[in-house]
PDB file of N, CA and C in Angstrom:
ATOM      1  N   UNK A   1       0.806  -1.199   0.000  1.00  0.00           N
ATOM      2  CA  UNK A   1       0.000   0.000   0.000  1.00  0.00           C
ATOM      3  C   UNK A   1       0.855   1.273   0.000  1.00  0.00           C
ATOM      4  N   UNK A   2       1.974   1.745   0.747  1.00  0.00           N
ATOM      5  CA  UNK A   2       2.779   2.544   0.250  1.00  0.00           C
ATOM      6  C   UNK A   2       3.362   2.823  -0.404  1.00  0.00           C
ATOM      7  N   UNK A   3       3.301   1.945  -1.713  1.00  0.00           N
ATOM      8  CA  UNK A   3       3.806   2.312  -2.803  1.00  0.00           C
ATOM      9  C   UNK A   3       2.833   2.285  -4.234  1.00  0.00           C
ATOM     10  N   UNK A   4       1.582   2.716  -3.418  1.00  0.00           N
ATOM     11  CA  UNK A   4       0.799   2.280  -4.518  1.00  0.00           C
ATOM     12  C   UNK A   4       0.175   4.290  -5.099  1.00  0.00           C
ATOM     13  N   UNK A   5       0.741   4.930  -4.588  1.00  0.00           N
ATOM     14  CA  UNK A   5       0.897   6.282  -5.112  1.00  0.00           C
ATOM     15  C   UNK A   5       1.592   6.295  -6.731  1.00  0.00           C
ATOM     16  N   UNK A   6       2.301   5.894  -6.102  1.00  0.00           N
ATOM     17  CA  UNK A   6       3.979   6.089  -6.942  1.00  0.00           C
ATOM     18  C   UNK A   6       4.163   4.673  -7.962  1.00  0.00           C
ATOM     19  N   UNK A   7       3.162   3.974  -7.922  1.00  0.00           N
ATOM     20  CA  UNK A   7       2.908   2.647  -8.960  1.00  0.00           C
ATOM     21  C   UNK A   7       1.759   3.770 -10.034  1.00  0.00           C
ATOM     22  N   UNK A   8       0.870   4.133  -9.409  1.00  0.00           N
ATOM     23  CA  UNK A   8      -0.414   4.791 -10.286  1.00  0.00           C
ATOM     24  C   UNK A   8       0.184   6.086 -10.941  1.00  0.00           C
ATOM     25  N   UNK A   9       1.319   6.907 -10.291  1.00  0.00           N
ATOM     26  CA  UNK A   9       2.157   7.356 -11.286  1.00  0.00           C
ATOM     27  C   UNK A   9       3.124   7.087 -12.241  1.00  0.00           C
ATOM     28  N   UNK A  10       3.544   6.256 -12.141  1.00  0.00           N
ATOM     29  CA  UNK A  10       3.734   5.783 -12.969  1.00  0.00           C
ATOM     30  C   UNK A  10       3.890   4.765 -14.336  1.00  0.00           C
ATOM     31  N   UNK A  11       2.331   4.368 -14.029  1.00  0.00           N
ATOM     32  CA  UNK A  11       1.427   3.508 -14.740  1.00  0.00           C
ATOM     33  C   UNK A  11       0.352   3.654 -14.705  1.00  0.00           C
ATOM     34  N   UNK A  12      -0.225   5.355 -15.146  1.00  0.00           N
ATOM     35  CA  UNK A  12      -1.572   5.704 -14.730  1.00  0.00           C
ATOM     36  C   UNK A  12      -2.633   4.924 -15.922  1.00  0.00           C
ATOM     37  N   UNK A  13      -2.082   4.044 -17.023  1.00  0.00           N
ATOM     38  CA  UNK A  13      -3.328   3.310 -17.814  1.00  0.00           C
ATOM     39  C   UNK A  13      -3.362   2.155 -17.112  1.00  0.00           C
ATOM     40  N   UNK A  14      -2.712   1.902 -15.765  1.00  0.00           N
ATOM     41  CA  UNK A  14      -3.465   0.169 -14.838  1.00  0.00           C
ATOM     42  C   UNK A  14      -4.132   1.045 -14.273  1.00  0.00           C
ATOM     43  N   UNK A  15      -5.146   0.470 -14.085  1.00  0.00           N
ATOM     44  CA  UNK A  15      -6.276   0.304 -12.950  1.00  0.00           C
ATOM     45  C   UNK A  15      -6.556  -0.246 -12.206  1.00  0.00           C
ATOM     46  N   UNK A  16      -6.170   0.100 -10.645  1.00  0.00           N
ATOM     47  CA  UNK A  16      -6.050  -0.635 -10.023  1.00  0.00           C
ATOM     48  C   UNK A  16      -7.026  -0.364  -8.632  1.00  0.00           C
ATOM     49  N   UNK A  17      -7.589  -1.203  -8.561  1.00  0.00           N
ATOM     50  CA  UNK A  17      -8.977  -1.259  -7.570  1.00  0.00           C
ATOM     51  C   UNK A  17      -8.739  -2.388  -6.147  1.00  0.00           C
ATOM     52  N   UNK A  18      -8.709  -1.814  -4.901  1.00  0.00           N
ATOM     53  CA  UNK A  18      -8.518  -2.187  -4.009  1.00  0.00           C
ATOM     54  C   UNK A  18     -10.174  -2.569  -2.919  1.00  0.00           C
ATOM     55  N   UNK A  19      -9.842  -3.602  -2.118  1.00  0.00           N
ATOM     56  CA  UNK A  19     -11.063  -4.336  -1.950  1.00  0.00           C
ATOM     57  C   UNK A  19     -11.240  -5.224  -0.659  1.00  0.00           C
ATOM     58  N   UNK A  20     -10.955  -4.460   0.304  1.00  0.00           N
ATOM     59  CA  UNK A  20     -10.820  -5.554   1.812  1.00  0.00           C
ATOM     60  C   UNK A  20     -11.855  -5.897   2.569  1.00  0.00           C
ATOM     61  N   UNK A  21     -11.431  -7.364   2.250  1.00  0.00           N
ATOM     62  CA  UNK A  21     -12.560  -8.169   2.900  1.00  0.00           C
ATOM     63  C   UNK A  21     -12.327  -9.293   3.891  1.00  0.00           C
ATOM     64  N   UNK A  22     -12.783  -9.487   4.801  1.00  0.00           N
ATOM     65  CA  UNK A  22     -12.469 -10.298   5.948  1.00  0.00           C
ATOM     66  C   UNK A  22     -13.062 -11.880   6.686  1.00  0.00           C
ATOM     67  N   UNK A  23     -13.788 -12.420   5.281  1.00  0.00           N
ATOM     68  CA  UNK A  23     -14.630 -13.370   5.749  1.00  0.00           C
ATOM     69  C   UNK A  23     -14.649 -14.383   4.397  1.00  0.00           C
ATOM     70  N   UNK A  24     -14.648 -15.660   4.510  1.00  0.00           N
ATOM     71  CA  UNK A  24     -14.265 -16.837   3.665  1.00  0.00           C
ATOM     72  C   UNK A  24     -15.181 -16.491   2.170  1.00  0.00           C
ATOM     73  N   UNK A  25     -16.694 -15.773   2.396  1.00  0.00           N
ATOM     74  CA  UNK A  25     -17.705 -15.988   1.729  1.00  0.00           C
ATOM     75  C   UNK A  25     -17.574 -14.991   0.661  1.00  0.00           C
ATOM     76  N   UNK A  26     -16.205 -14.086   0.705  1.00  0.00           N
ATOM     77  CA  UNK A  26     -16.018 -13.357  -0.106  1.00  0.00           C
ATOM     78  C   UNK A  26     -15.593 -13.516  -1.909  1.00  0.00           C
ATOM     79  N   UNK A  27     -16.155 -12.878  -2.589  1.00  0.00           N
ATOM     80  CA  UNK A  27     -16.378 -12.954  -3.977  1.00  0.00           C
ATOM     81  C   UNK A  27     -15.778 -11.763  -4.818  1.00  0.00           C
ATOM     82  N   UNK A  28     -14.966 -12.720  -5.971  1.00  0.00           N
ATOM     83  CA  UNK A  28     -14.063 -10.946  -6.484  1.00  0.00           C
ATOM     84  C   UNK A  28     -15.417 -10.718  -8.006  1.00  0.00           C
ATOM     85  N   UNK A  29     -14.995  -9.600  -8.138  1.00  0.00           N
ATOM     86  CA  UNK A  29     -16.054  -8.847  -8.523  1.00  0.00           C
ATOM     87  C   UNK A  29     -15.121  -9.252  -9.856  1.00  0.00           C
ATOM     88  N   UNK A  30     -16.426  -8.819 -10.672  1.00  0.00           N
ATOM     89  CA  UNK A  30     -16.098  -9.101 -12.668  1.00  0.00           C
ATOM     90  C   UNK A  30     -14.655  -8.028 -12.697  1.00  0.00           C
ATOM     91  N   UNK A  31     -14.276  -8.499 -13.963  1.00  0.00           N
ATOM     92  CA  UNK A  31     -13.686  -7.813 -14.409  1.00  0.00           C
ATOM     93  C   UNK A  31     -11.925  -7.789 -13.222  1.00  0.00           C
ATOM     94  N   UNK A  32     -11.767  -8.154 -12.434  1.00  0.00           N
ATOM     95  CA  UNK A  32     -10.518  -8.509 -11.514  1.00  0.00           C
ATOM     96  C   UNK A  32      -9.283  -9.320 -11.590  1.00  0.00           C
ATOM     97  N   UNK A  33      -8.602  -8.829 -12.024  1.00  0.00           N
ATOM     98  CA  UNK A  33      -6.961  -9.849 -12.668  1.00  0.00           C
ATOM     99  C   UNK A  33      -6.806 -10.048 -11.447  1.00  0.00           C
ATOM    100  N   UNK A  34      -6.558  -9.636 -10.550  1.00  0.00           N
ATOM    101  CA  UNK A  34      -5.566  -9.941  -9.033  1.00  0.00           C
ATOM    102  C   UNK A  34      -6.138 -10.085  -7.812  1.00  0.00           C
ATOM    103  N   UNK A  35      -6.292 -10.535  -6.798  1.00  0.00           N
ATOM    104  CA  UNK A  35      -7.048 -10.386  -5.786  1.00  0.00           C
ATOM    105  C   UNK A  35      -6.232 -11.246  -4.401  1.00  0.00           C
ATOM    106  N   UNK A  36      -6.134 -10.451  -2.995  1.00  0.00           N
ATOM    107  CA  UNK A  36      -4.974 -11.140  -2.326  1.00  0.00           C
ATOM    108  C   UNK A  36      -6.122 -11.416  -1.196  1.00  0.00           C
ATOM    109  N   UNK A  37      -6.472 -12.932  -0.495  1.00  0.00           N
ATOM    110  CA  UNK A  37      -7.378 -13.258  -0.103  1.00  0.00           C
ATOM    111  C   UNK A  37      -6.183 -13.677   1.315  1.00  0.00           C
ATOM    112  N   UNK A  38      -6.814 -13.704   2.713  1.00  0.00           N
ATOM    113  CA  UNK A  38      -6.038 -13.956   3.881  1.00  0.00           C
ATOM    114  C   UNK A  38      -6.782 -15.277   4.375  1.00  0.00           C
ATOM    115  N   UNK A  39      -6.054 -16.061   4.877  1.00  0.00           N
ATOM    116  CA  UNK A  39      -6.634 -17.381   5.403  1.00  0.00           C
ATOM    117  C   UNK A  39      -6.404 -18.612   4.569  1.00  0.00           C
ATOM    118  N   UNK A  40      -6.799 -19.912   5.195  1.00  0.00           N
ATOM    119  CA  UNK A  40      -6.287 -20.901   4.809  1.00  0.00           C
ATOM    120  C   UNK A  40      -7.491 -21.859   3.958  1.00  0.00           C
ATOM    121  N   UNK A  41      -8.699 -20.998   3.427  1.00  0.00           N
ATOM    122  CA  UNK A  41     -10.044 -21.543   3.320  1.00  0.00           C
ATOM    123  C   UNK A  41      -9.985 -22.161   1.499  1.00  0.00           C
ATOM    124  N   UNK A  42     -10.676 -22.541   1.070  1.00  0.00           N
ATOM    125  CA  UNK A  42     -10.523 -23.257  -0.326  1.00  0.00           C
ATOM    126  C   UNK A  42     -11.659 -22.520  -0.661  1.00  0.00           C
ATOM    127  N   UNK A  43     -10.832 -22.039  -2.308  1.00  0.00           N
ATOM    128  CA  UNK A  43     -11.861 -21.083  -3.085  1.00  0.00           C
ATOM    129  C   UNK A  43     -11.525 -21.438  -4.440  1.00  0.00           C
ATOM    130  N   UNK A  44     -12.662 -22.143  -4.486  1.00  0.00           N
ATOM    131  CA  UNK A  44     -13.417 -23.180  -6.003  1.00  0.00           C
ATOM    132  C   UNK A  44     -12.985 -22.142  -6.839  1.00  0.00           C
ATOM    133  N   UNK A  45     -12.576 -22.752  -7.962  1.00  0.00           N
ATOM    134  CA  UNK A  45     -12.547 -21.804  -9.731  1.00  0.00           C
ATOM    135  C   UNK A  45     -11.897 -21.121  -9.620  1.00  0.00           C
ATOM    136  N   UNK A  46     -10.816 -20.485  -8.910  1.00  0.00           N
ATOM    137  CA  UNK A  46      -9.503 -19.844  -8.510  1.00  0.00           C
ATOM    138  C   UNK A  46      -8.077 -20.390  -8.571  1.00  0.00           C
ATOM    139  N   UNK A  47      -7.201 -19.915  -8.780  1.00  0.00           N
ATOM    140  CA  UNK A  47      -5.626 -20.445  -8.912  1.00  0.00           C
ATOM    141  C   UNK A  47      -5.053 -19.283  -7.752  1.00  0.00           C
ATOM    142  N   UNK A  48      -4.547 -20.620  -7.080  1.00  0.00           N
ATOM    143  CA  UNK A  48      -3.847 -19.261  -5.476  1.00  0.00           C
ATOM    144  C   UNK A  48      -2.772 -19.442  -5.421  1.00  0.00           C
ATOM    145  N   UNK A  49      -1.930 -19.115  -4.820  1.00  0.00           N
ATOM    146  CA  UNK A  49      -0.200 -19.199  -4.633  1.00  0.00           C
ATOM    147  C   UNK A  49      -0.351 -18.297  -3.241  1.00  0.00           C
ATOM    148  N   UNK A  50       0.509 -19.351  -2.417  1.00  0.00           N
ATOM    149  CA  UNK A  50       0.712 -18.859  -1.208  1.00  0.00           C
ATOM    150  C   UNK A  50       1.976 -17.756  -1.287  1.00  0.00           C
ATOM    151  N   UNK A  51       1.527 -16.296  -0.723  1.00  0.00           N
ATOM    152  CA  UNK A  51       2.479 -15.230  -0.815  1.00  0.00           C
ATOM    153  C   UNK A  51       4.007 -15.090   0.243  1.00  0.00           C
ATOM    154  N   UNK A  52       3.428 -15.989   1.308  1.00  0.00           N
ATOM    155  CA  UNK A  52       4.253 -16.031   2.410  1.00  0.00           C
ATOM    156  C   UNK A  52       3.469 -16.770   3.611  1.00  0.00           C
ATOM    157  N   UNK A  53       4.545 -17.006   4.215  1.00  0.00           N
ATOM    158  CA  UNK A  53       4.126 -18.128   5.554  1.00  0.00           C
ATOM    159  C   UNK A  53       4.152 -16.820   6.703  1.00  0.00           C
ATOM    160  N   UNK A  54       2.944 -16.986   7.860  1.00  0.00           N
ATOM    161  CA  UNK A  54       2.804 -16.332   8.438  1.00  0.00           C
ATOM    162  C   UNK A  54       2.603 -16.940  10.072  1.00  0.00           C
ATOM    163  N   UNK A  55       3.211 -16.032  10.634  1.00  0.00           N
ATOM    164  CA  UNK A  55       4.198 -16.551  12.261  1.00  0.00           C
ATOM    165  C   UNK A  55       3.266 -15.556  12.951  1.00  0.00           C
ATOM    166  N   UNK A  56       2.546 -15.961  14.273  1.00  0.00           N
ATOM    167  CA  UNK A  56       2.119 -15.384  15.445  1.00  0.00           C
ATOM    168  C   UNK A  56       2.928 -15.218  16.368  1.00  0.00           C
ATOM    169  N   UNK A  57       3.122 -14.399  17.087  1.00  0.00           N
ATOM    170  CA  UNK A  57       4.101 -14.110  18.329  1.00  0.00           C
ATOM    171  C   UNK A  57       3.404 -13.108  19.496  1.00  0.00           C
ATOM    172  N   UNK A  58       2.686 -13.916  20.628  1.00  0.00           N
ATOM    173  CA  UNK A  58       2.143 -12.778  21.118  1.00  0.00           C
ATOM    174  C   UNK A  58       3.275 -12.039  22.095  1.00  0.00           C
ATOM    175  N   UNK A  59       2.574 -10.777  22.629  1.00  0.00           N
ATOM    176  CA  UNK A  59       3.207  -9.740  22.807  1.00  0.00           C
ATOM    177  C   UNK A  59       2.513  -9.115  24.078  1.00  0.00           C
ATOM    178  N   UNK A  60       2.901  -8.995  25.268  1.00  0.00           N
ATOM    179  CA  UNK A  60       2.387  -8.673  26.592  1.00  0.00           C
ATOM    180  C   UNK A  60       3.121  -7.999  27.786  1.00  0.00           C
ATOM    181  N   UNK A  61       2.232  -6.965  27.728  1.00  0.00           N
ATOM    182  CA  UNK A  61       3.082  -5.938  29.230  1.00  0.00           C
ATOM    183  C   UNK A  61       2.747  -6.910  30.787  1.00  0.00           C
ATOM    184  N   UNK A  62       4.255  -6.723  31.220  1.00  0.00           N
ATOM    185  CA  UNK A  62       3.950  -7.589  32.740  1.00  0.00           C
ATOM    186  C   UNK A  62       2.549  -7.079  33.579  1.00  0.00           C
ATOM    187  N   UNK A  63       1.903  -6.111  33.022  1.00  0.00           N
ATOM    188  CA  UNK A  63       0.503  -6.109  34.235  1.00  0.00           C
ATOM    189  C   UNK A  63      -0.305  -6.542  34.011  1.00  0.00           C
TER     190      UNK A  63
END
């Protein structure tokens, strides 16, 4: 996302449409080359590639 100024300048004929959604039942809209979905859920008629492996570490003040 911080570099998505400075991508649209300098490729102002992509179009690029952003879209956050937080729940398995989610659906990409017509017309969508790319779409980055979070979670481990199976989504029929799609080709996914995992972007990166992701590590929890919690984090707590002694009180």
């Amino acid at each position: 996302m911080p570099r998505l100024s400075s991508f649209n300048r300098a490729y102002p004929d992509i179009d690029v449409r952003i879209q956050a959604v937080d729940h398995d039942g989610a659906k990409m809209a017509d017309g969508v080359d790319v779409a980055i979905f979070y979670g481990y859920s199976n989504w029929p008629g799609l080709r996914t590639d995992r972007l990166y492996a992701e590590y929890l570490i919690p984090v707590c003040a002694p009180d």
